[in-house]
Protein backbone atom coordinates (compact mmCIF):
# COMPACT_ATOMS: atom_id res chain seq x y z
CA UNK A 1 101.84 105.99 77.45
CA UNK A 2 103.80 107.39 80.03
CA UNK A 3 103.53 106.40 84.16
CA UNK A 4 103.89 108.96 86.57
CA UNK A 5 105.64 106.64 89.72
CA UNK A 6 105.41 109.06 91.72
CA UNK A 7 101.86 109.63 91.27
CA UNK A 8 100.96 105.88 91.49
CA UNK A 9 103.04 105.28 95.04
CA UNK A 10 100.88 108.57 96.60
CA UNK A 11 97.65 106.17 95.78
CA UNK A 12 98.70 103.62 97.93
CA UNK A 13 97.60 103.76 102.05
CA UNK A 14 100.22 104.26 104.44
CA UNK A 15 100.95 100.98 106.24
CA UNK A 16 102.19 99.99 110.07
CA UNK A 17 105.70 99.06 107.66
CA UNK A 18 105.81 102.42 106.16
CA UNK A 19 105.44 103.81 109.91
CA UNK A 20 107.90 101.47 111.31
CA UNK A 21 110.29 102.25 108.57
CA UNK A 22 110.08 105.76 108.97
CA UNK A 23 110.29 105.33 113.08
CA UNK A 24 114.01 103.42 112.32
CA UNK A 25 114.85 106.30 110.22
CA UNK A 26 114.72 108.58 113.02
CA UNK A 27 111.61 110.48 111.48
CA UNK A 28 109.14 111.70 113.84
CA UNK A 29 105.73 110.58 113.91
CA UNK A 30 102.43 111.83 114.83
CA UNK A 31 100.79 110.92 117.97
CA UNK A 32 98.30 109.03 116.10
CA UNK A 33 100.95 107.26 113.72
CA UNK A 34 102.48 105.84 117.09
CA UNK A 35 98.97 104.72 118.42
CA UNK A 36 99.01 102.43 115.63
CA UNK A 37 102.04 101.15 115.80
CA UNK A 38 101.13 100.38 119.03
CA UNK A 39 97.58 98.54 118.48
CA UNK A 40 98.94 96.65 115.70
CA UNK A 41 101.85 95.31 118.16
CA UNK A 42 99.50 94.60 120.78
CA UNK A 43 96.66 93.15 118.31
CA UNK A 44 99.84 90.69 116.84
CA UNK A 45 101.10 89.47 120.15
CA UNK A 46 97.75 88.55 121.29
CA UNK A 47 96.70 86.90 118.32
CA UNK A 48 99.74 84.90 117.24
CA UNK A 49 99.40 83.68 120.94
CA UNK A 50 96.42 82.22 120.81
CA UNK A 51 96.86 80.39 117.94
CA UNK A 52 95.86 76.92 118.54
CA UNK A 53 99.29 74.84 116.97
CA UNK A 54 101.74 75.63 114.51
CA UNK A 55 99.82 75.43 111.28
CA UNK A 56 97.30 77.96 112.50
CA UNK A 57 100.44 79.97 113.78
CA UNK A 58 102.30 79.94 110.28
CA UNK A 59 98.82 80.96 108.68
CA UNK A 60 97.64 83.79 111.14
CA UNK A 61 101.68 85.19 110.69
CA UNK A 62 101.41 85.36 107.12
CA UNK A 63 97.68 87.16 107.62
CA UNK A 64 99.58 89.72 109.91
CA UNK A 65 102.39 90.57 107.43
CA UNK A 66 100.35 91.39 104.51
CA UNK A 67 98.27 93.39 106.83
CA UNK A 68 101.12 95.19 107.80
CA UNK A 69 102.30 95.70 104.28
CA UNK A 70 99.01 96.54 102.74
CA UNK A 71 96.29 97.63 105.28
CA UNK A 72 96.29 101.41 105.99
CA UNK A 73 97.81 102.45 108.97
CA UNK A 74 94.28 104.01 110.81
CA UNK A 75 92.77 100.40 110.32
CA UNK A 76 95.09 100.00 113.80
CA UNK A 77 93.33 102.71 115.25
């Protein structure tokens, strides 16, 4: 059986990372692409600050970056 890669990466959402990444490479992005970006930076700040002590900290950081990594991009919208 043979597996397409290509085929099986165009499944997966487009994250905040794979925006970020692209905005580093000097790639332009779509209004709507930066609104995100945005959201998710403001959403990350604010919640990480409220955290209540370090423990909850660690744990709501974590939460974040497999948001960031998995979550589709318009979720931040």
């Amino acid at each position: 059986m043979s597996i397409n890669i290509d085929t099986k990466i165009a499944l997966l959402p487009i994250t905040i990372n794979d925006l970020k990444d692209r905005y580093f490479e000097g790639r332009k992005l779509t209004q709507e692409e930066l609104l995100s970006i945005q959201n998710y930076d403001r959403f990350r700040l604010e919640y990480l600050s409220s955290a209540g002590d370090g423990k909850e900290f660690d744990s709501r950081y974590l939460e974040l970056q497999a948001k960031a990594n998995l979550s589709p991009y318009t979720d931040f919208l």
